[in-house]
Protein backbone atom coordinates (compact mmCIF):
# COMPACT_ATOMS: atom_id res chain seq x y z
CA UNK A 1 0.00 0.00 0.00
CA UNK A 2 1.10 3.33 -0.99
CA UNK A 3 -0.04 6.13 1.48
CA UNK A 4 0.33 9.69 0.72
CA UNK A 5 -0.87 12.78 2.81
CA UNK A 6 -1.08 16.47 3.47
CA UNK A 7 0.09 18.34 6.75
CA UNK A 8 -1.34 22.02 7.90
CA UNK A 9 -2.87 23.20 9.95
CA UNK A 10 -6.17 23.33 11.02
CA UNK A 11 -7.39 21.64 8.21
CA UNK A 12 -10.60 22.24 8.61
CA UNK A 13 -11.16 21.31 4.28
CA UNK A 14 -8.15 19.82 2.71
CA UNK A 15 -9.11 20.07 -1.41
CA UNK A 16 -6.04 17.44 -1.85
CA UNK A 17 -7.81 14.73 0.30
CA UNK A 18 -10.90 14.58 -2.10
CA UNK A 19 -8.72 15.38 -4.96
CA UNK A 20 -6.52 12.45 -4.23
CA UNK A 21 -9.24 10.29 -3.23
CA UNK A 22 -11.10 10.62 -6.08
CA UNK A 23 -8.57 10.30 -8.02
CA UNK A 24 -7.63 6.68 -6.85
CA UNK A 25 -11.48 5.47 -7.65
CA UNK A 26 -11.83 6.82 -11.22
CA UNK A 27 -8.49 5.48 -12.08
CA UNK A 28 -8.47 2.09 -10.39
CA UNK A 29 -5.92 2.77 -8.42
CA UNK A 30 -6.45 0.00 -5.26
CA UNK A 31 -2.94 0.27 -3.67
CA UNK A 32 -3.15 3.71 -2.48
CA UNK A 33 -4.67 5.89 -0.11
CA UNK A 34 -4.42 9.75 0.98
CA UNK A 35 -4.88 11.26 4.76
CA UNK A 36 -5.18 14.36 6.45
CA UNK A 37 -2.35 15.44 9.21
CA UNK A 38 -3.21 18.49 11.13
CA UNK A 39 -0.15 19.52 12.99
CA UNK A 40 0.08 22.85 14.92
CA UNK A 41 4.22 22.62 14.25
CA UNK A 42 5.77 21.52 11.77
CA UNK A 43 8.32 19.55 14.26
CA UNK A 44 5.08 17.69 14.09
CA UNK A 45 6.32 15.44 10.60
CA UNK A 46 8.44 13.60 12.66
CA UNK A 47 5.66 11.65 14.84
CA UNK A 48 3.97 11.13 11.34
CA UNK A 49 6.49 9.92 10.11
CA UNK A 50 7.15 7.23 12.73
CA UNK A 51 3.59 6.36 12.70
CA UNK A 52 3.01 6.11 8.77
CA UNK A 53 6.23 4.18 7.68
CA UNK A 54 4.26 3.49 4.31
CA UNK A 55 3.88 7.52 3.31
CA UNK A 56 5.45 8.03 -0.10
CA UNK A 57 4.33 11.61 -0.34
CA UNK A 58 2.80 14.69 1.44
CA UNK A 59 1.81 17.98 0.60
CA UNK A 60 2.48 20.95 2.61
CA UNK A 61 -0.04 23.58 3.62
CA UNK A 62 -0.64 26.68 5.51
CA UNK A 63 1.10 27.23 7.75
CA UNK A 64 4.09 25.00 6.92
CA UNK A 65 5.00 25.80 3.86
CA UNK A 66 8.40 27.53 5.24
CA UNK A 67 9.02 26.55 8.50
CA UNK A 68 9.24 22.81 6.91
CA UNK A 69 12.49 23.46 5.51
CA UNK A 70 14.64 22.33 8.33
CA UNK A 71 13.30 19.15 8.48
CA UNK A 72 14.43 18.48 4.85
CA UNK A 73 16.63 16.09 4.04
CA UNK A 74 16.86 17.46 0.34
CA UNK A 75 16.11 20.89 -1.04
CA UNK A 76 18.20 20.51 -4.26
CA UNK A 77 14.70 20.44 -6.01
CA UNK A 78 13.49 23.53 -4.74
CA UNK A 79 13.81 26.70 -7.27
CA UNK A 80 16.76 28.68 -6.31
CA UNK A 81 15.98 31.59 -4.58
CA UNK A 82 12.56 29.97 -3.25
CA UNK A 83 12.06 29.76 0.52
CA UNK A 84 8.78 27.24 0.55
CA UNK A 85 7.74 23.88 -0.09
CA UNK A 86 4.47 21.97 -0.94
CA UNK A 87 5.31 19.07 -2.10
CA UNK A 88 7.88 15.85 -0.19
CA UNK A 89 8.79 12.99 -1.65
CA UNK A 90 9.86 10.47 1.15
CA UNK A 91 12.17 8.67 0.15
CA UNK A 92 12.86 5.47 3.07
CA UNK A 93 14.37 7.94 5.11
CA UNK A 94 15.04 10.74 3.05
CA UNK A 95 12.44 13.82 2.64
CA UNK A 96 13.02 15.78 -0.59
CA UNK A 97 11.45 19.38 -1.01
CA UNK A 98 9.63 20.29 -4.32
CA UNK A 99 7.78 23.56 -4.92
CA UNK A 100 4.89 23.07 -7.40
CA UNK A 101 2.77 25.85 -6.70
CA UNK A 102 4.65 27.21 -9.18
CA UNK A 103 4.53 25.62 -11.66
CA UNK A 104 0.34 25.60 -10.99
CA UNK A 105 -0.13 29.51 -10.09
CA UNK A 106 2.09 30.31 -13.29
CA UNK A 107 0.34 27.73 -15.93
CA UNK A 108 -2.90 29.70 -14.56
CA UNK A 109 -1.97 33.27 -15.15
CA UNK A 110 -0.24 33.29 -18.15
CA UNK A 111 -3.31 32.90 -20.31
CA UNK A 112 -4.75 35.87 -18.23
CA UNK A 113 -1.82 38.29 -19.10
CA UNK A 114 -2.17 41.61 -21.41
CA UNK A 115 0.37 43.44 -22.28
CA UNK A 116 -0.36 46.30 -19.14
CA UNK A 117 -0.28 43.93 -16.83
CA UNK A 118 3.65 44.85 -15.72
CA UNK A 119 3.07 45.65 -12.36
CA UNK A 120 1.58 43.17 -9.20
CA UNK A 121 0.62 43.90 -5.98
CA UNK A 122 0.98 41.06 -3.12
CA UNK A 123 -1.16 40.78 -0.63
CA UNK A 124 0.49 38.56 2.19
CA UNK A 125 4.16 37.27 2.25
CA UNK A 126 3.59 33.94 3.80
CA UNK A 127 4.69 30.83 1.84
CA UNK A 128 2.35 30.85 -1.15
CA UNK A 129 3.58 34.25 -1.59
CA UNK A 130 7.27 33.01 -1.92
CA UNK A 131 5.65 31.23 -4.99
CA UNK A 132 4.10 33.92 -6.27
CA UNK A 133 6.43 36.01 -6.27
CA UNK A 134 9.02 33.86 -7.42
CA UNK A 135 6.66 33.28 -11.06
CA UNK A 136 5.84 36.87 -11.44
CA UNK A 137 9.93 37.65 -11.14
CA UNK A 138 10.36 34.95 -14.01
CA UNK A 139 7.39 36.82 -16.00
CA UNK A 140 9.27 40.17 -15.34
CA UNK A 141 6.36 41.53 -13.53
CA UNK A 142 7.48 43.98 -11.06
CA UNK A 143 5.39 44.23 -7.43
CA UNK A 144 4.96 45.63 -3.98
CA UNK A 145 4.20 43.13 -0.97
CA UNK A 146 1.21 44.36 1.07
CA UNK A 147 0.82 43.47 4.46
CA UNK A 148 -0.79 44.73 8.17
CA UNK A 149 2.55 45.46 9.62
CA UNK A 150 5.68 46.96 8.28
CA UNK A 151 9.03 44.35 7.96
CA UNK A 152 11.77 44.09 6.13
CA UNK A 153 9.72 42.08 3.10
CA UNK A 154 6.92 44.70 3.14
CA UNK A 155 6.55 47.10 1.30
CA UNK A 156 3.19 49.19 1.60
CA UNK A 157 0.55 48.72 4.44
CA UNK A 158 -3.06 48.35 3.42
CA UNK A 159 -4.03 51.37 4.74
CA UNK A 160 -1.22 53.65 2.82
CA UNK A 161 -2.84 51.99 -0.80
CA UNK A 162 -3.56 55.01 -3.03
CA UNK A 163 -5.98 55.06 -6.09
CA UNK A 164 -2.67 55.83 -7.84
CA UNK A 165 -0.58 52.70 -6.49
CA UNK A 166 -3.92 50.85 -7.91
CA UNK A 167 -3.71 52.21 -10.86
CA UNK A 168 -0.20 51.77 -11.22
CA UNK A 169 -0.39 48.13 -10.37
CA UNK A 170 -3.35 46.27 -12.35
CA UNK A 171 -2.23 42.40 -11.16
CA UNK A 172 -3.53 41.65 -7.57
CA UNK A 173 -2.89 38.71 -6.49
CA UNK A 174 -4.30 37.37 -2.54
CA UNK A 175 -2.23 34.89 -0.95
CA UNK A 176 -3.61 35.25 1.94
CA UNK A 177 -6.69 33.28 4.01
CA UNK A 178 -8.85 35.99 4.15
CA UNK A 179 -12.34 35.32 3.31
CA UNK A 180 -11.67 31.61 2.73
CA UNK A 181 -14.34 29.74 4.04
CA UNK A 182 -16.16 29.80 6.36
CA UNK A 183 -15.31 33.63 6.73
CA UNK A 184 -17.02 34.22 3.54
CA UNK A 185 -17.77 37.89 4.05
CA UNK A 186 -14.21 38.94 4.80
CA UNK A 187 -11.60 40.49 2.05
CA UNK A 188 -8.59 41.95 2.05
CA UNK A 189 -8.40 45.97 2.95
CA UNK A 190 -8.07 47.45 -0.08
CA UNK A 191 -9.89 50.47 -1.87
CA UNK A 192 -11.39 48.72 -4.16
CA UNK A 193 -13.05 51.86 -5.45
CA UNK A 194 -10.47 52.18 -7.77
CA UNK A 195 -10.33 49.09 -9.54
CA UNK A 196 -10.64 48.88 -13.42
CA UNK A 197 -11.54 47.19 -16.44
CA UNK A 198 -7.69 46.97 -16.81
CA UNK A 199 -7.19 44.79 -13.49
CA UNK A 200 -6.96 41.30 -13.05
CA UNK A 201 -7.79 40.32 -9.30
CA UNK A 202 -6.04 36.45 -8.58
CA UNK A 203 -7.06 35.02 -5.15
CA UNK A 204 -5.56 31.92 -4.30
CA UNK A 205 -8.51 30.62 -2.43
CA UNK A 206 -10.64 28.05 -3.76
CA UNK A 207 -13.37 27.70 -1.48
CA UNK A 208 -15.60 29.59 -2.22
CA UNK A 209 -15.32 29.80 -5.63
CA UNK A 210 -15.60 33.80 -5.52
CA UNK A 211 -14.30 35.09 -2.29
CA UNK A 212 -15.54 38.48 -1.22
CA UNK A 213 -11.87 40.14 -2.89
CA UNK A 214 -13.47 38.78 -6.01
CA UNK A 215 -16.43 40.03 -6.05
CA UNK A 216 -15.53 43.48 -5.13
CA UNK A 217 -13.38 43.23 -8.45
CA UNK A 218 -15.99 41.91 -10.85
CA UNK A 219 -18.53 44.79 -9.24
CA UNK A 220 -15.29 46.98 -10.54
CA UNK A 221 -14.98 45.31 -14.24
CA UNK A 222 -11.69 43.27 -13.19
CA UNK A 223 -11.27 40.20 -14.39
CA UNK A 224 -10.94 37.83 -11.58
CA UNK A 225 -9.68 33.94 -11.25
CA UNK A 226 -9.56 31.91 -8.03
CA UNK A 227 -7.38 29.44 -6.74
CA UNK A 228 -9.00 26.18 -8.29
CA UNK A 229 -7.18 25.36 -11.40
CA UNK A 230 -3.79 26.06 -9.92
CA UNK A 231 -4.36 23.59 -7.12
CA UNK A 232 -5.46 20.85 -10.19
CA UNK A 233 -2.19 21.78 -11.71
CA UNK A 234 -0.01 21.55 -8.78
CA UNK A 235 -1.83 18.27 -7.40
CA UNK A 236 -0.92 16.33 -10.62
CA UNK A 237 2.73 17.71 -10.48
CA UNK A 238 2.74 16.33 -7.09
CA UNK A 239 1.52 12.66 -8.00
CA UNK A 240 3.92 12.95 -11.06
CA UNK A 241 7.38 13.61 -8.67
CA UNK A 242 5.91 11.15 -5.90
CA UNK A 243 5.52 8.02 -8.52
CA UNK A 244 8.92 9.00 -10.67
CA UNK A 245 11.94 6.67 -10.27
């Protein structure tokens, strides 16, 4: 038996668990199965591990996806520069570190793309942002990082956006939990007055299928995409690496 699984936490609705499962049914496959690990820290893998000796794979979620690095055995796989993983491929004893959110929030956007869209704004810097940010360097899509409180990877609160930094930056991209459900009415702070025609509003989230952040776009004339087809993307990367030789 093959086991495979995903750790986060809370995991209140893990999308990979009925992907996965799913998955196994309409394609036969009878020698594998997938499980949820909610784990407050990631230190956590280690009693999973010791407890699951048949896991082959697991996906890493919020709020893992960087503080999992130190208990990789193998980050050679990881894009350089990129300070998150979603993806391990156990190996007996050996965890390796894959990235494949993006390679999913990339395939996603590109068809999206006009030629204005040069400059992104952020919102969060946790470690779907790494990937984020990583794909939108590769595109040569410049961007600020919004967040609540001022760091050293921040670079604009939400309550210092302007109508001209809006206009200025027509990708916005949410990587952030806000208004996932069930906190369906929340969004990100943003003056959303401003929107145009000309911006495209990306929100990682998935559930629901239009978040609040959308919504307040579309009202606006943005074009707006959600989370789902990037997590279809990444999830078959992820079965790919974990059944390669």
């Amino acid at each position: 038996m093959q086991h495979y699984g995903i750790i986060g936490y809370p995991l209140r609705f893990s999308f990979s668990q009925n992907y996965f499962t799913k998955k196994f049914l309409d394609e036969g496959i009878v020698n594998a199965s997938y499980s949820i690990y909610p784990i407050e820290r990631a230190e956590g893998i280690k009693n999973i591990l010791q407890q699951n000796p048949m896991l082959k794979g697991l996906n890493v979620t919020i709020p893992h996806k960087k503080n999992i690095l130190p208990f990789l055995t193998n980050t050679a796989n990881l894009p350089l520069g990129l300070t998150a993983c979603n993806c391990i491929k156990i190996d007996g004893e050996c965890l390796i570190g894959y990235n494949t959110d993006v390679i999913g929030f990339e395939k996603s956007l590109l068809p999206l793309l006009q030629q204005h869209h040069t400059k992104a704004l952020v919102l969060g810097n946790g470690g779907a942002a790494d990937a984020v940010k990583y794909c939108l360097k590769n595109l040569g899509i410049t961007f600020l990082v919004v967040g609540r409180r001022m760091t050293d990877e921040i670079d604009v609160l939400y309550e210092n956006l302007t109508k001209k930094i809006l206009l200025q930056h027509l990708v916005i991209i949410n990587t952030t939990p806000v208004g996932t459900f069930p906190h369906i009415d929340e969004c990100p702070n943003l003056p959303y007055q401003h929107l145009t025609h000309k911006h495209l509003l990306y929100d990682l989230i998935y559930n629901p299928t239009k978040t609040m952040f959308l919504q307040k776009g579309e009202e606006q004339g943005a074009t707006i995409k959600n989370g789902y087809q990037m997590l279809l993307l990444q999830a078959e990367e992820n079965w790919r690496i974990w059944n390669e030789e």
